[in-house]
C-alpha atoms as a PDB file:
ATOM      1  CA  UNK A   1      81.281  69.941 141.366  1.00  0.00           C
ATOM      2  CA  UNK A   2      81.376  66.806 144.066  1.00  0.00           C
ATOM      3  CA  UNK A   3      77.700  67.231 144.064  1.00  0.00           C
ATOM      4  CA  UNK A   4      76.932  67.154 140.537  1.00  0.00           C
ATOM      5  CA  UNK A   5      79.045  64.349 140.212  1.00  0.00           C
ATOM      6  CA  UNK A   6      77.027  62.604 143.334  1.00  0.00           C
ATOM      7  CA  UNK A   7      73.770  63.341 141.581  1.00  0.00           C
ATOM      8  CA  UNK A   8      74.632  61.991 138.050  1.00  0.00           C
ATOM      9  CA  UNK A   9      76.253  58.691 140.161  1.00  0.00           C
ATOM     10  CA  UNK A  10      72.616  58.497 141.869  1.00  0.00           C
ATOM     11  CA  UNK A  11      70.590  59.122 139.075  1.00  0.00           C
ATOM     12  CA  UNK A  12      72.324  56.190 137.127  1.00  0.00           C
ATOM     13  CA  UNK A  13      70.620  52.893 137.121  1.00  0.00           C
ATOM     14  CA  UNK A  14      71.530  50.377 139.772  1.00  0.00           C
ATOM     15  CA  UNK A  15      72.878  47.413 136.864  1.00  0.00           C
ATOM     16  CA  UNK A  16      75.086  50.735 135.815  1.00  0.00           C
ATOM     17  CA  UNK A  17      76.864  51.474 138.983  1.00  0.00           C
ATOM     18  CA  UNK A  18      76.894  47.670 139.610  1.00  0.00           C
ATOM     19  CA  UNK A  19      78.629  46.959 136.460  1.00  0.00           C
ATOM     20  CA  UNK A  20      81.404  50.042 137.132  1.00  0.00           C
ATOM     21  CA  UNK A  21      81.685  48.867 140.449  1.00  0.00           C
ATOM     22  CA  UNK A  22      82.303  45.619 138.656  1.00  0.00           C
ATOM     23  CA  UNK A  23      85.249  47.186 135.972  1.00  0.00           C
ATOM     24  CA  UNK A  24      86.678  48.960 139.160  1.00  0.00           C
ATOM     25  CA  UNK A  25      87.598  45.826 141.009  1.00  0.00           C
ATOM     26  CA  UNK A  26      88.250  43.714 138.074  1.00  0.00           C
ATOM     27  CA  UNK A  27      91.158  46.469 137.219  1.00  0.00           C
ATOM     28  CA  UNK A  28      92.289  47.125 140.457  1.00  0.00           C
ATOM     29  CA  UNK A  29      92.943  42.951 141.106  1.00  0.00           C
ATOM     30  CA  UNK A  30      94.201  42.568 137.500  1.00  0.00           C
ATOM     31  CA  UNK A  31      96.572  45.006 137.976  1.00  0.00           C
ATOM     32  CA  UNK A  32      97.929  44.570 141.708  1.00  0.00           C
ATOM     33  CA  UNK A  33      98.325  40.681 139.943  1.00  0.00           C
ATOM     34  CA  UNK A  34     100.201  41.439 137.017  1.00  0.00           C
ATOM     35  CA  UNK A  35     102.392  43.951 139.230  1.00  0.00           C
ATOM     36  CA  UNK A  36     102.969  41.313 141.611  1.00  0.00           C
ATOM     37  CA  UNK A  37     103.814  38.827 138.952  1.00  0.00           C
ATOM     38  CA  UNK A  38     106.127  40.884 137.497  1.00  0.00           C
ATOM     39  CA  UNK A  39     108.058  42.247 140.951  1.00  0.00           C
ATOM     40  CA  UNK A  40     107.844  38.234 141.945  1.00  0.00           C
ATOM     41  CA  UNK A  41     109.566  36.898 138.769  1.00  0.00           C
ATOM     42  CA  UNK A  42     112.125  39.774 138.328  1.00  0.00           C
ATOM     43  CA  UNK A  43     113.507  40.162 141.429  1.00  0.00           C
ATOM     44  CA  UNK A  44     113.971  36.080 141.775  1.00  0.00           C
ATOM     45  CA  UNK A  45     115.593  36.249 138.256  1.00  0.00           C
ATOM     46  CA  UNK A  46     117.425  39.497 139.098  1.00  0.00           C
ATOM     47  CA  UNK A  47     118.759  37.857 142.396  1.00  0.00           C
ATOM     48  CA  UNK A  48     119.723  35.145 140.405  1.00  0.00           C
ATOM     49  CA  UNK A  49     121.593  36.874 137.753  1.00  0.00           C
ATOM     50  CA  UNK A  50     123.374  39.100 140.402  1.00  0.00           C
ATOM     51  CA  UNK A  51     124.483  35.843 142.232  1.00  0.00           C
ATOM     52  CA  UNK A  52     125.853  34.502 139.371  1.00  0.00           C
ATOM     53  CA  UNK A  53     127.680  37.751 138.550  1.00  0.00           C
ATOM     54  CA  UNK A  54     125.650  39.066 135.602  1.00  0.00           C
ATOM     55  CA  UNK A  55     124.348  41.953 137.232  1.00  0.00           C
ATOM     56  CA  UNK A  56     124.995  44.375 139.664  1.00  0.00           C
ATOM     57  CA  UNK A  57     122.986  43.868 143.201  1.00  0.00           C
ATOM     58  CA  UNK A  58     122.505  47.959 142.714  1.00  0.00           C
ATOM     59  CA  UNK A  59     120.016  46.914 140.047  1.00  0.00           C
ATOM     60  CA  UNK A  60     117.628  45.418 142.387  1.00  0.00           C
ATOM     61  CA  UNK A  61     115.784  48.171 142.700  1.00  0.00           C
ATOM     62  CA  UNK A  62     114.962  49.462 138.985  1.00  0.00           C
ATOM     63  CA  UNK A  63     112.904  46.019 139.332  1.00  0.00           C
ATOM     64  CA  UNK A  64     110.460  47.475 142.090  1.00  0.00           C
ATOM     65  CA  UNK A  65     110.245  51.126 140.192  1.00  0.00           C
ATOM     66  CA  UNK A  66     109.564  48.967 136.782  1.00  0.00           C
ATOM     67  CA  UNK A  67     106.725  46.867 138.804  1.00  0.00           C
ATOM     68  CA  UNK A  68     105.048  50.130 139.592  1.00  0.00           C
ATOM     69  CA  UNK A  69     105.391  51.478 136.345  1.00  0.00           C
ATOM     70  CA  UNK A  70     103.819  47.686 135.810  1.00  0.00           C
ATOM     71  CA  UNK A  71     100.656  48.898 138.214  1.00  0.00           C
ATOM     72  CA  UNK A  72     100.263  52.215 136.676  1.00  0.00           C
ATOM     73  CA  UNK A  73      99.687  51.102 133.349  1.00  0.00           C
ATOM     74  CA  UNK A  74      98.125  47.763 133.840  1.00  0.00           C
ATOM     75  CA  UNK A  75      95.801  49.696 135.352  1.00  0.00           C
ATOM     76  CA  UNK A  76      94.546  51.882 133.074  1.00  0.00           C
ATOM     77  CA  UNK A  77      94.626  49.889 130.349  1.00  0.00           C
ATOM     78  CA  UNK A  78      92.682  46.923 132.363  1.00  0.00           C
ATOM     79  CA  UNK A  79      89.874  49.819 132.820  1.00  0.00           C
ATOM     80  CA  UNK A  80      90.142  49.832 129.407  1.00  0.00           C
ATOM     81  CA  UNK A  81      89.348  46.409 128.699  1.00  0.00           C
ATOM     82  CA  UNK A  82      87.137  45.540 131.941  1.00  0.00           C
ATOM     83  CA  UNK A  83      84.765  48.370 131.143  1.00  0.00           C
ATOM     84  CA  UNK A  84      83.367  47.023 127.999  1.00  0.00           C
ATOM     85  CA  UNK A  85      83.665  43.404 129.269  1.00  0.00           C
ATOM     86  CA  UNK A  86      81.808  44.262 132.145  1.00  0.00           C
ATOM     87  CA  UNK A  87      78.704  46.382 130.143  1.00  0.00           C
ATOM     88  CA  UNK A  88      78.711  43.627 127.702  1.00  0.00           C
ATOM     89  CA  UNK A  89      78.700  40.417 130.372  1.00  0.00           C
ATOM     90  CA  UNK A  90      75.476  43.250 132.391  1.00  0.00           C
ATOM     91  CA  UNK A  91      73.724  43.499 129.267  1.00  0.00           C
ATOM     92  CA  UNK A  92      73.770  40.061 128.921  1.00  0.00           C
ATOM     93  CA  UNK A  93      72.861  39.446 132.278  1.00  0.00           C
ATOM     94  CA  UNK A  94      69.966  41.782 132.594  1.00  0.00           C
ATOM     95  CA  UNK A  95      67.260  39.947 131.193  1.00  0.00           C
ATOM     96  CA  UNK A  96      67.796  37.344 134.036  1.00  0.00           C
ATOM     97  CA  UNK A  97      68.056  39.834 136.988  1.00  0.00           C
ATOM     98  CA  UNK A  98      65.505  38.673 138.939  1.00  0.00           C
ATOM     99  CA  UNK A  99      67.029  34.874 139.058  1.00  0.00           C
ATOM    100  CA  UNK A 100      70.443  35.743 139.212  1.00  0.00           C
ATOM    101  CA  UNK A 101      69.137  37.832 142.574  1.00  0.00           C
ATOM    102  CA  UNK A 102      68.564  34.494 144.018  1.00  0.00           C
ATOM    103  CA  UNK A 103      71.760  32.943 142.888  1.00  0.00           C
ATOM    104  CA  UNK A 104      74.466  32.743 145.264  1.00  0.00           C
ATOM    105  CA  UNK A 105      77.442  35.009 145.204  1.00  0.00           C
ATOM    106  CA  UNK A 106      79.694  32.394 144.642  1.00  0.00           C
ATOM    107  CA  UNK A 107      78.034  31.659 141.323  1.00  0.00           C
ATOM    108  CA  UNK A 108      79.057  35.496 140.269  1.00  0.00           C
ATOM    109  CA  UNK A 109      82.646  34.457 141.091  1.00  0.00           C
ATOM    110  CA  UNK A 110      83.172  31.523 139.310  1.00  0.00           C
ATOM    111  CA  UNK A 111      81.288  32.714 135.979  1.00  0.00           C
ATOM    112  CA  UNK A 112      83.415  36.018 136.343  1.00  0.00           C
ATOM    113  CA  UNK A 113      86.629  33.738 136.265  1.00  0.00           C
ATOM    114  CA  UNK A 114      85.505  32.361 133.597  1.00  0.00           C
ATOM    115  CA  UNK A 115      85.232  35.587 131.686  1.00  0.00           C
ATOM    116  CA  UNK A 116      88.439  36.521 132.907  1.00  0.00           C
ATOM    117  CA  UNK A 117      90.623  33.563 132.017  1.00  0.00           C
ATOM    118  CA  UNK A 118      88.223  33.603 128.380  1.00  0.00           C
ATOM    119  CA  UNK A 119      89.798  37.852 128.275  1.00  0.00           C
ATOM    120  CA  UNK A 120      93.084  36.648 129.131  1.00  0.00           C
ATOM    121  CA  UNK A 121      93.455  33.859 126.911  1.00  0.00           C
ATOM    122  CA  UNK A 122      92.885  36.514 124.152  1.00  0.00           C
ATOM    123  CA  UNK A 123      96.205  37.844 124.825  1.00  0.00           C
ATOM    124  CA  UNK A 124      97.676  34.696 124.467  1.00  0.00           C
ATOM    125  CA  UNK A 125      97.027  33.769 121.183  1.00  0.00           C
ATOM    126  CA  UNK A 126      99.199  37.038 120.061  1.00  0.00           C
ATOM    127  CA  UNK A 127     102.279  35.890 122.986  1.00  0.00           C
ATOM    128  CA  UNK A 128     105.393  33.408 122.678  1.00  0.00           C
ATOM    129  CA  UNK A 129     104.557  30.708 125.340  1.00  0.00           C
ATOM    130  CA  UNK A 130     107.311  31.568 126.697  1.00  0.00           C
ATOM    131  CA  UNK A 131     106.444  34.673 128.166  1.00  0.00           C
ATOM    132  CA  UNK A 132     105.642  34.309 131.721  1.00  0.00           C
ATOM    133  CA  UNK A 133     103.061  37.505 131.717  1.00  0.00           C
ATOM    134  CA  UNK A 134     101.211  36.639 129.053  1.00  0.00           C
ATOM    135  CA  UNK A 135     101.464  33.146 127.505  1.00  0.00           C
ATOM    136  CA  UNK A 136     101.433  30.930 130.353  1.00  0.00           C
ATOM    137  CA  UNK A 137      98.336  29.426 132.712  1.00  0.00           C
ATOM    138  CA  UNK A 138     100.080  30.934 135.429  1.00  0.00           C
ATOM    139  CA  UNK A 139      99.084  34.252 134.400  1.00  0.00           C
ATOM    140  CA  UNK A 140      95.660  33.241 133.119  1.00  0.00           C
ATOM    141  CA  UNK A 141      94.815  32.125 136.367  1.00  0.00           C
ATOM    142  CA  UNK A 142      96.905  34.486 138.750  1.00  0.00           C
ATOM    143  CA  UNK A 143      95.750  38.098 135.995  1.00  0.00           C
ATOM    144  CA  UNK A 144      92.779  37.191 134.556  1.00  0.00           C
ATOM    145  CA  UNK A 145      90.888  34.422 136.532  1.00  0.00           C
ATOM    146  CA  UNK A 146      91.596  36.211 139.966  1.00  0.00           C
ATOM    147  CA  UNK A 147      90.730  39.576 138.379  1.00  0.00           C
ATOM    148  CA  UNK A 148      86.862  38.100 136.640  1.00  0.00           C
ATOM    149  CA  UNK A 149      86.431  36.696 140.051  1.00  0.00           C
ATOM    150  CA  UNK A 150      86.641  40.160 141.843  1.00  0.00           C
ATOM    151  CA  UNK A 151      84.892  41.570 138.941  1.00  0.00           C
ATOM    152  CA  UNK A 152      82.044  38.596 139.564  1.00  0.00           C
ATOM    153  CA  UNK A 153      81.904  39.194 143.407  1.00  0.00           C
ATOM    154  CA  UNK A 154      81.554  43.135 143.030  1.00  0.00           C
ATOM    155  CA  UNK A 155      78.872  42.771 140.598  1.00  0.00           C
ATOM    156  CA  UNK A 156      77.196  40.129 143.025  1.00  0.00           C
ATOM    157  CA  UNK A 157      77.720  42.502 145.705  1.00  0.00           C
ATOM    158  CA  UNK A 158      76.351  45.815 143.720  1.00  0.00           C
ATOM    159  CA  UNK A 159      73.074  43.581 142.476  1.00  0.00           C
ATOM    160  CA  UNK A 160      70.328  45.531 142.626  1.00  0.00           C
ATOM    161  CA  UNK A 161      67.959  44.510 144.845  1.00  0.00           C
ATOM    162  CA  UNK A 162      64.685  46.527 142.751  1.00  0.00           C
ATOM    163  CA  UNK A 163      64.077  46.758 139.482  1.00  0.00           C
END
């Protein structure tokens, strides 16, 4: 089975692998984020509220099994989303392979936080400003900007280098 699985991964084009490896690092930073976020915000509102009496300090830590509930799912559904992003954004990209091979990885990063503050603003139109996750620039830039910026790099990184 592992080898099968090896052989279809290195029979794949190089753009393909580079674009998974792409999806894989966008979800993985996306989702750490949003966990973080989320563990950051509740437990300094939690602390809060138990200081001012309207919650038990036992509470605490529902907040840290709720953030990794928080991981678990963002990440799956971030592969969800990053995958097609991330074939669309290649596909895009392929007719200028052989310049962007010449461009500098930093370029990758910055265009990929683009993309991901442009994703994450889509969630925002459908979220109360209020909401801290989803309808503020702190999570466009801390969720989506950092994760289209890790997406960016690992698709920089993963370039192929033949065509």
């Amino acid at each position: 089975m592992i080898s099968s699985v090896r052989s279809i991964w290195v029979a794949m084009p190089a753009i393909v692998r580079a674009t998974l490896h792409a999806a894989w690092a966008a979800s993985k930073v996306g989702a750490i984020s949003l966990a973080a976020l989320f563990i950051i915000v509740n437990l300094a509102l939690g602390i809060y509220e138990a200081a001012a009496g309207h919650m038990k300090i036992l509470e605490l830590p529902g907040i840290i099994v709720g953030a990794a509930a928080i991981f678990v799912l963002a990440l799956l559904f971030s592969f969800v989303i990053t995958v097609p992003v991330s074939s669309i954004v290649a596909t895009c990209a392929y007719p200028f392979l052989r310049t962007l091979r010449a461009a500098n990885p930093m370029v990758f990063g910055i265009v990929g936080f683009l993309v991901g503050v442009s994703v994450w603003s889509g969630l925002w139109w459908n979220a109360p400003i209020w909401n801290l996750y989803f309808g503020s620039w702190i999570s466009f830039v801390l969720v989506g900007g950092a994760s289209g910026c890790a997406g960016g790099l690992a698709f920089a990184r993963h370039l192929p280098t033949e065509h």
